[in-house]
PDB file of N, CA and C in Angstrom:
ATOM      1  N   UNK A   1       0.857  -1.182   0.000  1.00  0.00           N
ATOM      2  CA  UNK A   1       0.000   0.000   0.000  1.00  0.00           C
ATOM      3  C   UNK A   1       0.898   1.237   0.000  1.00  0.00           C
ATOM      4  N   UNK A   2       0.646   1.978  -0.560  1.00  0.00           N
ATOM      5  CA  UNK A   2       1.741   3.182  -0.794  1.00  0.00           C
ATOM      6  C   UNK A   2       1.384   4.276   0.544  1.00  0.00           C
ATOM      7  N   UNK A   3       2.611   4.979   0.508  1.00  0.00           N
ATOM      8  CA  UNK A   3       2.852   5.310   1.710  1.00  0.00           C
ATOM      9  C   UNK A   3       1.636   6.305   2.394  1.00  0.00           C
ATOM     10  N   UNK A   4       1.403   7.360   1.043  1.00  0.00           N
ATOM     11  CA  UNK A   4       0.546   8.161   1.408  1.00  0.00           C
ATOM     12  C   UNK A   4      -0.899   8.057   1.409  1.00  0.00           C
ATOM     13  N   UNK A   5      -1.456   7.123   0.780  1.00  0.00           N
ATOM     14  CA  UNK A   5      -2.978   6.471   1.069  1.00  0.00           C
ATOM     15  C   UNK A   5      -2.882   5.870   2.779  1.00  0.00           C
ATOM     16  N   UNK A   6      -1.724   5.036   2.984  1.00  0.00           N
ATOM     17  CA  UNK A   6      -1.698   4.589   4.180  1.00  0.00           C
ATOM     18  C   UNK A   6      -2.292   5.598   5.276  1.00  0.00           C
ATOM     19  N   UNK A   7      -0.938   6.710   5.167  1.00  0.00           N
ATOM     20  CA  UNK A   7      -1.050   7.864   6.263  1.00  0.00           C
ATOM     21  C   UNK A   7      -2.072   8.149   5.861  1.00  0.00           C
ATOM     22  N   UNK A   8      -3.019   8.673   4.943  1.00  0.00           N
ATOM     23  CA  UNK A   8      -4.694   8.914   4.703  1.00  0.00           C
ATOM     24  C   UNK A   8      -5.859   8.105   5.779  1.00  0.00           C
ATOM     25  N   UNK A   9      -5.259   7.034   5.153  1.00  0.00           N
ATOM     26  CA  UNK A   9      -6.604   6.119   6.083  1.00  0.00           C
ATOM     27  C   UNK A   9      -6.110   6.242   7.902  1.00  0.00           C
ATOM     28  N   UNK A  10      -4.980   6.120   8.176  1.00  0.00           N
ATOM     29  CA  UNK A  10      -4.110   6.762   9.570  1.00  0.00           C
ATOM     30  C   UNK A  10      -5.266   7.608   9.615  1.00  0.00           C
ATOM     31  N   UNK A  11      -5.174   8.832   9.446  1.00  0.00           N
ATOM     32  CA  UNK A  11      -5.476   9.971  10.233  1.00  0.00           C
ATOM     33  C   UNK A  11      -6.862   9.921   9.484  1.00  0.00           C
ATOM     34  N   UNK A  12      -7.742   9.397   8.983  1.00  0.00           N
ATOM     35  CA  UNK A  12      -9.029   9.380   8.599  1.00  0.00           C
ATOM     36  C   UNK A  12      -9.847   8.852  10.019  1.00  0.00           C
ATOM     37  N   UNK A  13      -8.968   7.656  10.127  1.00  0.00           N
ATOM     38  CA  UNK A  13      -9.574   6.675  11.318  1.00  0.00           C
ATOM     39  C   UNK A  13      -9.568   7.423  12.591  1.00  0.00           C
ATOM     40  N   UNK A  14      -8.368   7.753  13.072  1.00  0.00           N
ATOM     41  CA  UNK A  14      -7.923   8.979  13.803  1.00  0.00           C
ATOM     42  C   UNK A  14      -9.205   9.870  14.088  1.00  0.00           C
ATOM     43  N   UNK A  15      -9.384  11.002  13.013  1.00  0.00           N
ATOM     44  CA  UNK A  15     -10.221  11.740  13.246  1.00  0.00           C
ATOM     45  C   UNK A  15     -11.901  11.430  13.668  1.00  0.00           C
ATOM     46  N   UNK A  16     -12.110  10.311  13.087  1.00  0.00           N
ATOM     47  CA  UNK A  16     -13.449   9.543  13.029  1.00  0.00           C
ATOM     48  C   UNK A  16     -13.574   9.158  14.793  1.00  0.00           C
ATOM     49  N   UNK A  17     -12.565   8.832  15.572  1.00  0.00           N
ATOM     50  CA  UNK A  17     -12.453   7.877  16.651  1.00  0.00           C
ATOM     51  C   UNK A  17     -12.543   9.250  17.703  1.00  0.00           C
ATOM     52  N   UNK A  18     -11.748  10.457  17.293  1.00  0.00           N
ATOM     53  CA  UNK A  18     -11.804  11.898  18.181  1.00  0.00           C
ATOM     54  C   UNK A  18     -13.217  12.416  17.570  1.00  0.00           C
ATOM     55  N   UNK A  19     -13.901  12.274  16.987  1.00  0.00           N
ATOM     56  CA  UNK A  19     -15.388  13.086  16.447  1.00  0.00           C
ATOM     57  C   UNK A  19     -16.128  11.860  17.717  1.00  0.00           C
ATOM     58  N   UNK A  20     -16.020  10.754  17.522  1.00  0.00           N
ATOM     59  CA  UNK A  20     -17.035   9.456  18.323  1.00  0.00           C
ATOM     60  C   UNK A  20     -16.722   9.999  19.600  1.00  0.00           C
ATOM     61  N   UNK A  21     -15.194   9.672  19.711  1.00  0.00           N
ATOM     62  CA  UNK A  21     -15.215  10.249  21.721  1.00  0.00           C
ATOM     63  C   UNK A  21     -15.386  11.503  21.953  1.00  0.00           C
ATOM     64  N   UNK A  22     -15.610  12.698  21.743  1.00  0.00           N
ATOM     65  CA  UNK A  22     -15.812  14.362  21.653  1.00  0.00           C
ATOM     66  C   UNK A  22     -17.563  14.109  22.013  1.00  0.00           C
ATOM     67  N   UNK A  23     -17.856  13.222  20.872  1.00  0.00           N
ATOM     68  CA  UNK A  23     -19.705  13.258  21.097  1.00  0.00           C
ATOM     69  C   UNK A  23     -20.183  12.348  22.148  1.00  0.00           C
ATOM     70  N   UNK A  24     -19.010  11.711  22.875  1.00  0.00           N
ATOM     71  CA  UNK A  24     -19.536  11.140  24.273  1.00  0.00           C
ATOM     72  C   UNK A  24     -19.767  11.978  25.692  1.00  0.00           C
ATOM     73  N   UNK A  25     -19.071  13.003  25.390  1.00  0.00           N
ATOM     74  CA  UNK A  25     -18.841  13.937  26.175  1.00  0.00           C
ATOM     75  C   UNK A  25     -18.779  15.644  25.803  1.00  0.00           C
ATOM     76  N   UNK A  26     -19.681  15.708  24.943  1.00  0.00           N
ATOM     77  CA  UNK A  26     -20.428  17.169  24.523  1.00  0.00           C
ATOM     78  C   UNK A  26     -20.479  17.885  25.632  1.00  0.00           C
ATOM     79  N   UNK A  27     -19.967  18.853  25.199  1.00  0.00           N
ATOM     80  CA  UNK A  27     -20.182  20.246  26.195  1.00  0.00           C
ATOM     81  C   UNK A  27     -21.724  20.771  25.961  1.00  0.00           C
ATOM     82  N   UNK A  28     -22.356  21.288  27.493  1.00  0.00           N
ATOM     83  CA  UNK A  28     -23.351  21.478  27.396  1.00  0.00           C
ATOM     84  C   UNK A  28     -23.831  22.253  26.752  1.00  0.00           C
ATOM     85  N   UNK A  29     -25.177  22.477  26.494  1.00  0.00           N
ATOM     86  CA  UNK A  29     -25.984  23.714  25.702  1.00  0.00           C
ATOM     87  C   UNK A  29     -26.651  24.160  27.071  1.00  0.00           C
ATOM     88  N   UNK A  30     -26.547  25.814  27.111  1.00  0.00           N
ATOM     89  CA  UNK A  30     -27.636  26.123  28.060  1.00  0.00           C
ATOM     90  C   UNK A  30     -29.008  27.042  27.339  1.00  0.00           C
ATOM     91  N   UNK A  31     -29.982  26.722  28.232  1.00  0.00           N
ATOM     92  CA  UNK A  31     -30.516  27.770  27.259  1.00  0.00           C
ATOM     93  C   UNK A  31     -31.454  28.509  28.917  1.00  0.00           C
ATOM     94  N   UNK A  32     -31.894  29.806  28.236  1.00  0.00           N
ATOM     95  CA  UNK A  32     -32.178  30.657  29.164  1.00  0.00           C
ATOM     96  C   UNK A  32     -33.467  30.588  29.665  1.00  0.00           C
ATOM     97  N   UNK A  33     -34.551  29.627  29.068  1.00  0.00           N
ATOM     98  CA  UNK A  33     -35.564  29.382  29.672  1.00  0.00           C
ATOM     99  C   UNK A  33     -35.830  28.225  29.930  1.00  0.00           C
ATOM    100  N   UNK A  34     -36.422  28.465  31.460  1.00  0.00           N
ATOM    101  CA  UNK A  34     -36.601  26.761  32.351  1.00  0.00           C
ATOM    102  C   UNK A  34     -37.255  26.373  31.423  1.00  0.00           C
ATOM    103  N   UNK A  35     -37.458  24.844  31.874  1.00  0.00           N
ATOM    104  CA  UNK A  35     -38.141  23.827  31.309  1.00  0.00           C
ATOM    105  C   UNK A  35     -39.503  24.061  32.260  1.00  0.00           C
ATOM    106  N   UNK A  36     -40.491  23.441  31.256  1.00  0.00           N
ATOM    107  CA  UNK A  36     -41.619  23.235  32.147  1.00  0.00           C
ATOM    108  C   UNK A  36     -41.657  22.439  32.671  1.00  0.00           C
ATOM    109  N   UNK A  37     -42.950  22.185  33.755  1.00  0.00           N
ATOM    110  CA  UNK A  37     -43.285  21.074  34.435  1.00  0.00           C
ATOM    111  C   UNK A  37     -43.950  20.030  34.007  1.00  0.00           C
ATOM    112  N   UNK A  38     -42.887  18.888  34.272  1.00  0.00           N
ATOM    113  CA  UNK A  38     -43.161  17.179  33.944  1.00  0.00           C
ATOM    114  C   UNK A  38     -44.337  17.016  33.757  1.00  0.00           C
ATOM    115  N   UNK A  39     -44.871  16.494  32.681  1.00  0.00           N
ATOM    116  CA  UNK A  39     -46.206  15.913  32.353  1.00  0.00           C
ATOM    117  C   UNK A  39     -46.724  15.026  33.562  1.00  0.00           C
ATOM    118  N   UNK A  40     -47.800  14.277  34.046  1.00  0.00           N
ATOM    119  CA  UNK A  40     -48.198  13.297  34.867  1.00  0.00           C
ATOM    120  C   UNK A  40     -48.407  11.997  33.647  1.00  0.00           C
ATOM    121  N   UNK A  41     -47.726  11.242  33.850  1.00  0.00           N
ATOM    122  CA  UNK A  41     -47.921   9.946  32.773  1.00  0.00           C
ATOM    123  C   UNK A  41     -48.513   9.013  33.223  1.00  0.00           C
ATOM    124  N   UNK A  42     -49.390   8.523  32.128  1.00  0.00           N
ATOM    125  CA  UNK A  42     -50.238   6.981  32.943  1.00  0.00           C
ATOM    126  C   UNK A  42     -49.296   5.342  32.038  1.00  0.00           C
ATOM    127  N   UNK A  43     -49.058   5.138  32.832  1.00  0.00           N
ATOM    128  CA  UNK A  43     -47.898   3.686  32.505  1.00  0.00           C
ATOM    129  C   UNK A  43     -49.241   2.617  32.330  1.00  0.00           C
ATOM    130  N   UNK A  44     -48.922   2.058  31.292  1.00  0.00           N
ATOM    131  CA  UNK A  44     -49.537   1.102  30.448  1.00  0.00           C
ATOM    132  C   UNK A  44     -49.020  -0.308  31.188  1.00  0.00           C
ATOM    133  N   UNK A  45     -49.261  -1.058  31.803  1.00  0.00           N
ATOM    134  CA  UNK A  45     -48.533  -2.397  32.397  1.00  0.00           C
ATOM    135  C   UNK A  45     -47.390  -2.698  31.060  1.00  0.00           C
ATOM    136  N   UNK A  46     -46.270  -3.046  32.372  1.00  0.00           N
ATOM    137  CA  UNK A  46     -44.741  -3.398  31.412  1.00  0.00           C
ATOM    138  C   UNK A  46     -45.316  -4.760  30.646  1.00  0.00           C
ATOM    139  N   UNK A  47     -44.718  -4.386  29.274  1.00  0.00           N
ATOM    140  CA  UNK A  47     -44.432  -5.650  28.519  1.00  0.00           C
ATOM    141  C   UNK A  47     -44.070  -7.204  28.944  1.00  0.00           C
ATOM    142  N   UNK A  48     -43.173  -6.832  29.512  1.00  0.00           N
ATOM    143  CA  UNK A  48     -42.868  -8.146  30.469  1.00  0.00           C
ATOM    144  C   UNK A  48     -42.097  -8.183  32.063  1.00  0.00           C
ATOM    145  N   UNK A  49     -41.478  -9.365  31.663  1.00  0.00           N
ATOM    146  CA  UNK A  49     -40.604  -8.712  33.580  1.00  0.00           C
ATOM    147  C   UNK A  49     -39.623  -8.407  32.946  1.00  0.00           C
ATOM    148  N   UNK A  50     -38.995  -7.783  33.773  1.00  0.00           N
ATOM    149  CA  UNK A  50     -37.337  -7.002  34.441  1.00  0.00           C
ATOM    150  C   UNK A  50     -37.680  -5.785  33.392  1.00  0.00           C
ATOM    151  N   UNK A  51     -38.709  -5.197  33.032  1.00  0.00           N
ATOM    152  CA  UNK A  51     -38.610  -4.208  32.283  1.00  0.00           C
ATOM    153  C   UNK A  51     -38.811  -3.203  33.489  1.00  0.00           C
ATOM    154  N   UNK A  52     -38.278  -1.555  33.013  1.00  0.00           N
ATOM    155  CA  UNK A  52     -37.948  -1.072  33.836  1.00  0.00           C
ATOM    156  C   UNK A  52     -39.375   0.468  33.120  1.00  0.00           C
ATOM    157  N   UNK A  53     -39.316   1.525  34.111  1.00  0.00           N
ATOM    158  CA  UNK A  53     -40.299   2.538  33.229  1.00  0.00           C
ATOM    159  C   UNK A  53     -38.942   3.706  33.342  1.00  0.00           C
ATOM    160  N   UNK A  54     -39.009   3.977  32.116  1.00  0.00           N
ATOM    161  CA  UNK A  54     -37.910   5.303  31.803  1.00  0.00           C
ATOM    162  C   UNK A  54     -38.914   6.621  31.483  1.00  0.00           C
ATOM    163  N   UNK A  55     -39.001   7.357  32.819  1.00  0.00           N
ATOM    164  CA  UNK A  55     -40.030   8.897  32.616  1.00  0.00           C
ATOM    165  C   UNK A  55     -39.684   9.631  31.275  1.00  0.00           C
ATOM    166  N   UNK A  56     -41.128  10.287  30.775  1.00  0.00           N
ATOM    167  CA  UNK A  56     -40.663  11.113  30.009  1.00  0.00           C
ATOM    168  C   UNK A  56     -39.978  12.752  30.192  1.00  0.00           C
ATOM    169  N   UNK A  57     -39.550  13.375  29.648  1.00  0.00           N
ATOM    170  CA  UNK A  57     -38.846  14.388  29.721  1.00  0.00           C
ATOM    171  C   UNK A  57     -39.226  15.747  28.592  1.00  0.00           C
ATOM    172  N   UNK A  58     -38.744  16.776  29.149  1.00  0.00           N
ATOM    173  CA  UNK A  58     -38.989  17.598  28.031  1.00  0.00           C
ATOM    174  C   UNK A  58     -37.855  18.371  27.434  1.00  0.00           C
ATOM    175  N   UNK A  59     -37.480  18.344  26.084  1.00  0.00           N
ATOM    176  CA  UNK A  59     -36.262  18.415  25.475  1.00  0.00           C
ATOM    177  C   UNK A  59     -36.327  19.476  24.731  1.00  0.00           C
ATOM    178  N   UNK A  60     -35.065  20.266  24.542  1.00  0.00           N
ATOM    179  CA  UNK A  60     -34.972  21.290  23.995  1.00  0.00           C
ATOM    180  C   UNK A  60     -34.557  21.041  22.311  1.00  0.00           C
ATOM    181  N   UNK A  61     -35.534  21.445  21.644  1.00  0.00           N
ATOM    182  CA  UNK A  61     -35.228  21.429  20.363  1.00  0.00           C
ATOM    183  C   UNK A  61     -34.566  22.461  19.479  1.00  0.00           C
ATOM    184  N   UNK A  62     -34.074  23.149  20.019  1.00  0.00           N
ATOM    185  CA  UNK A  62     -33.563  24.736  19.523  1.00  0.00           C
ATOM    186  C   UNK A  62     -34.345  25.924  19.122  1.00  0.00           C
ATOM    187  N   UNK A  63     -35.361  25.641  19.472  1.00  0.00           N
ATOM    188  CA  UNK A  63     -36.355  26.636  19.429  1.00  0.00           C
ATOM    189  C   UNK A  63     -37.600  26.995  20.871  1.00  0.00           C
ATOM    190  N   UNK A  64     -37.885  25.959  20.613  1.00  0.00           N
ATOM    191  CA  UNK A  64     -38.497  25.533  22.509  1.00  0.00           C
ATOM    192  C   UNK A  64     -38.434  24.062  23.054  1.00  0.00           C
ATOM    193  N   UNK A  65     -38.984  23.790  23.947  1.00  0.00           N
ATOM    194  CA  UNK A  65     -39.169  22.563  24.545  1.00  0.00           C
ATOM    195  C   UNK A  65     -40.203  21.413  23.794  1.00  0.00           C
ATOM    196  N   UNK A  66     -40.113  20.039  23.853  1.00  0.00           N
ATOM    197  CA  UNK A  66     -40.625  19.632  23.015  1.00  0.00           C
ATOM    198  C   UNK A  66     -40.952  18.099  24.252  1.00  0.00           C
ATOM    199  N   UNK A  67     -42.016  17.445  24.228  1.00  0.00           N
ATOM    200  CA  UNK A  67     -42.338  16.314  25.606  1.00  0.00           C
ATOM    201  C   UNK A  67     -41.780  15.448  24.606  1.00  0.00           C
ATOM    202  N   UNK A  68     -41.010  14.156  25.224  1.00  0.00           N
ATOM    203  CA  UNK A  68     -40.505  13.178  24.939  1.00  0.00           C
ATOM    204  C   UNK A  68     -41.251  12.128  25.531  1.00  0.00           C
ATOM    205  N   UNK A  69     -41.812  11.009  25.623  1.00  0.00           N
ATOM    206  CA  UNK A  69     -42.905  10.454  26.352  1.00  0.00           C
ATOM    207  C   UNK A  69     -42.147   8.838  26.752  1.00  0.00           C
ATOM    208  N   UNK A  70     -42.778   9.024  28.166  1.00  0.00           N
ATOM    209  CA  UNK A  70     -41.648   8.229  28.755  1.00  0.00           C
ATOM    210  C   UNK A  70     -42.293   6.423  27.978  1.00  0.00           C
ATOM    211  N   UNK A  71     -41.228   5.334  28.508  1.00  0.00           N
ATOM    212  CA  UNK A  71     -41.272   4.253  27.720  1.00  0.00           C
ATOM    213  C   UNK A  71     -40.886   3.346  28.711  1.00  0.00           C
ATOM    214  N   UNK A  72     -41.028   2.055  28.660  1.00  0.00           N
ATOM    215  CA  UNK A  72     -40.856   0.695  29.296  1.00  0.00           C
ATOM    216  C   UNK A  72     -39.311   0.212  28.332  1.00  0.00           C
ATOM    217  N   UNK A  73     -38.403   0.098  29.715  1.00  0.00           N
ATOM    218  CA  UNK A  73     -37.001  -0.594  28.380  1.00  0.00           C
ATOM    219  C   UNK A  73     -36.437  -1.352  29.563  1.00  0.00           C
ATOM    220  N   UNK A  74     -35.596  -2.140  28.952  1.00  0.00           N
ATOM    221  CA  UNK A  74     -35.040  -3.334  29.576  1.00  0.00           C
ATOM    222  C   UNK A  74     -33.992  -2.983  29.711  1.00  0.00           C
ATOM    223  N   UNK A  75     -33.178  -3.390  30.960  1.00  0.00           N
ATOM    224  CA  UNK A  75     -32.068  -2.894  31.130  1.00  0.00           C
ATOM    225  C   UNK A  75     -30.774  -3.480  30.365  1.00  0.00           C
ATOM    226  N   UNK A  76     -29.413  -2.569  30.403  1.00  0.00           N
ATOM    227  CA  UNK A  76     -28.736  -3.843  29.248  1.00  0.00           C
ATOM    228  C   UNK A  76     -28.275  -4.848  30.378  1.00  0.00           C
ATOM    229  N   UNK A  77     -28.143  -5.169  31.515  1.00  0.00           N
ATOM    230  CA  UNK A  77     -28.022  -5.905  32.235  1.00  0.00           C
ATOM    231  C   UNK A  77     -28.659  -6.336  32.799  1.00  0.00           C
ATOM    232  N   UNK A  78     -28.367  -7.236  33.583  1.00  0.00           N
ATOM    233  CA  UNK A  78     -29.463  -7.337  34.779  1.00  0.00           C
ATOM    234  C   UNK A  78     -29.233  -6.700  36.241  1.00  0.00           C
ATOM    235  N   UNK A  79     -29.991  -6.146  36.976  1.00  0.00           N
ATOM    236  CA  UNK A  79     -29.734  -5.255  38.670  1.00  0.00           C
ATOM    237  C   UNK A  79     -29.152  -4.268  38.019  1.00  0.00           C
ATOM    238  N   UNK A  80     -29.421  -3.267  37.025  1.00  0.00           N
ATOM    239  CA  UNK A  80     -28.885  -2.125  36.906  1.00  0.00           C
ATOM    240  C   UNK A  80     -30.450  -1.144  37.042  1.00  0.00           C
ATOM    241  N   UNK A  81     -30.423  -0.387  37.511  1.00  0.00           N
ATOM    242  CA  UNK A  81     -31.247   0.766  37.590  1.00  0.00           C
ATOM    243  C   UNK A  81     -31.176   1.857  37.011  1.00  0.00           C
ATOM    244  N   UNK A  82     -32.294   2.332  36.573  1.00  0.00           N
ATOM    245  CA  UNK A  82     -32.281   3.774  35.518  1.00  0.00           C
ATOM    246  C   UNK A  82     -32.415   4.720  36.438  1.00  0.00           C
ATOM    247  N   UNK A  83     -31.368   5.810  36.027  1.00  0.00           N
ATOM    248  CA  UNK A  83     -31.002   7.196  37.009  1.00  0.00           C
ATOM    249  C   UNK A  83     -31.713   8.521  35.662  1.00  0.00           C
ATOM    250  N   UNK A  84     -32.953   8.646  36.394  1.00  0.00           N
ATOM    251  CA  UNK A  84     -33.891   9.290  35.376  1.00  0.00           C
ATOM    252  C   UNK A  84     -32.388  11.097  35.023  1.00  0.00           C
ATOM    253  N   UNK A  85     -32.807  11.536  33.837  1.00  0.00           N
ATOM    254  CA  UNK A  85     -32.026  12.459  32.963  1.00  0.00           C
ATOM    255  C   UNK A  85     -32.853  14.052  33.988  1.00  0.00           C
ATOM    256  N   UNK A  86     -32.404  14.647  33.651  1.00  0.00           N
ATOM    257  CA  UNK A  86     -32.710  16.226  34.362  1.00  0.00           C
ATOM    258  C   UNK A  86     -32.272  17.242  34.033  1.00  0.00           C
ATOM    259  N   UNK A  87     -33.182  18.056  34.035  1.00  0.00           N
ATOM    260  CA  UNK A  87     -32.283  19.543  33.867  1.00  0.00           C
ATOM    261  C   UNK A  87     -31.741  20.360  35.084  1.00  0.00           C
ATOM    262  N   UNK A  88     -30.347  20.456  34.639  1.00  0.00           N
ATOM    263  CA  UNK A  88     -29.759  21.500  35.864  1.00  0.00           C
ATOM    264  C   UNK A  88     -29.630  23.462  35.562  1.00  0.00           C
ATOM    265  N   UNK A  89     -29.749  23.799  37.000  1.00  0.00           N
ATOM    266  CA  UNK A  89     -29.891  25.160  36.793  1.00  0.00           C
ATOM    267  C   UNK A  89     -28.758  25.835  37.302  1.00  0.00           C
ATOM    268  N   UNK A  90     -27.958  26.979  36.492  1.00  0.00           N
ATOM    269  CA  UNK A  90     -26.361  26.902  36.494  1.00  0.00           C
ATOM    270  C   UNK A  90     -26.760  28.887  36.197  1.00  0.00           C
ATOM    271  N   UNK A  91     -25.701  29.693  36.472  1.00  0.00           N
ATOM    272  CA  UNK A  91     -25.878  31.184  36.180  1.00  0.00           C
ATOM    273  C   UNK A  91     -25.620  31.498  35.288  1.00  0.00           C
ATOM    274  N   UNK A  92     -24.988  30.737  34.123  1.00  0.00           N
ATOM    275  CA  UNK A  92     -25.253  30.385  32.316  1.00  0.00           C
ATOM    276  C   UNK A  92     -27.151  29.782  32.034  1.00  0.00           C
ATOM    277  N   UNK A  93     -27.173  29.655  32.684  1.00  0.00           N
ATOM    278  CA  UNK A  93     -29.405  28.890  32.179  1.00  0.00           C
ATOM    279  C   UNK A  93     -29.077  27.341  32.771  1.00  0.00           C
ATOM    280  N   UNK A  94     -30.140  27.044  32.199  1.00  0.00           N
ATOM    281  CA  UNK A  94     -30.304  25.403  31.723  1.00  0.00           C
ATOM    282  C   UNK A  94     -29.674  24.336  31.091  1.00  0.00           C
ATOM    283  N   UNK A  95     -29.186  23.394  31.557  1.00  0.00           N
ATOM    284  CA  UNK A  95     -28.508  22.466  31.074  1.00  0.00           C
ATOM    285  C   UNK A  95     -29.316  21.028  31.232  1.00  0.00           C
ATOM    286  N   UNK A  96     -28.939  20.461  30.299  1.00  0.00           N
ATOM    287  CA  UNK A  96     -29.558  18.780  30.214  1.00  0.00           C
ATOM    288  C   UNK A  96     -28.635  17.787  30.516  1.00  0.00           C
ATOM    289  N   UNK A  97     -29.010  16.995  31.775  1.00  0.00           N
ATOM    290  CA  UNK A  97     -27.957  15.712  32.533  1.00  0.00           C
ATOM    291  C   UNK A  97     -28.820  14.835  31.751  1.00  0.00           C
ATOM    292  N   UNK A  98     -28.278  13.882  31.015  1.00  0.00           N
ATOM    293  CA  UNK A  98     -28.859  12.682  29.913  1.00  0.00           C
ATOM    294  C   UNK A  98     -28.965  11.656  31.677  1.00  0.00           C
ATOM    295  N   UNK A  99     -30.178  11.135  31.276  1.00  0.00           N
ATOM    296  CA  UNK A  99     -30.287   9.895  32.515  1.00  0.00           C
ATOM    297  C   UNK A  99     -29.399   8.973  31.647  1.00  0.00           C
ATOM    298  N   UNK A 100     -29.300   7.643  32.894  1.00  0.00           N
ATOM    299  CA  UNK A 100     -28.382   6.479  32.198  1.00  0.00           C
ATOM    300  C   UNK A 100     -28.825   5.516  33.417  1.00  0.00           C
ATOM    301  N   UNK A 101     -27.919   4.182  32.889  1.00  0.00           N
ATOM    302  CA  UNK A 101     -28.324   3.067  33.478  1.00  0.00           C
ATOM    303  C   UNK A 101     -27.045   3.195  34.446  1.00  0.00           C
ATOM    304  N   UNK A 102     -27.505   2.740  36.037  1.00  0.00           N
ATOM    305  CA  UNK A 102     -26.476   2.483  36.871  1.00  0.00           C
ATOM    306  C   UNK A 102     -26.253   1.171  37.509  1.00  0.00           C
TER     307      UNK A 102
END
């Protein structure tokens, strides 16, 4: 393989692998108006067992807030618990903590 296609695909892969890990750990967006208050949701009986209920949320779409509606999901393990997502309030605005499985 000649030298300089090599170094191409090098630093192609490179850059691809720093864009993937950068978007694991995005710097926040704030924005200057709270979020509203959480819908009241009526939960439909879980699909099956070990399913877990993940609340819905309300998400900022770049223009306003938009309800995301919460869902029944299985954990990727088993004994892990969902740590519901939130918005935090900072003297920059609003920021969004993504929930995750713990």
């Amino acid at each position: 393989m000649d030298r300089t296609l090599r170094f191409s695909l090098l630093a192609a892969t490179a850059f691809a692998g720093a864009l993937t890990a950068s978007s694991a750990h995005a710097l926040p967006v704030y924005i200057r108006i709270a979020p509203p208050a959480a819908r009241a949701e009526v939960r439909i009986a879980a699909p099956g067992p070990g399913y877990v209920w993940v609340g819905g949320f309300h998400r900022w779409d770049g223009r306003a807030y938009v309800w995301v509606p919460g869902r029944w999901a299985l954990p990727p393990r088993p004994g892990l618990v969902w740590v519901p997502g939130h918005w935090r309030h900072t003297r920059r605005g609003w920021s969004w903590i993504e929930g995750h499985w713990r």
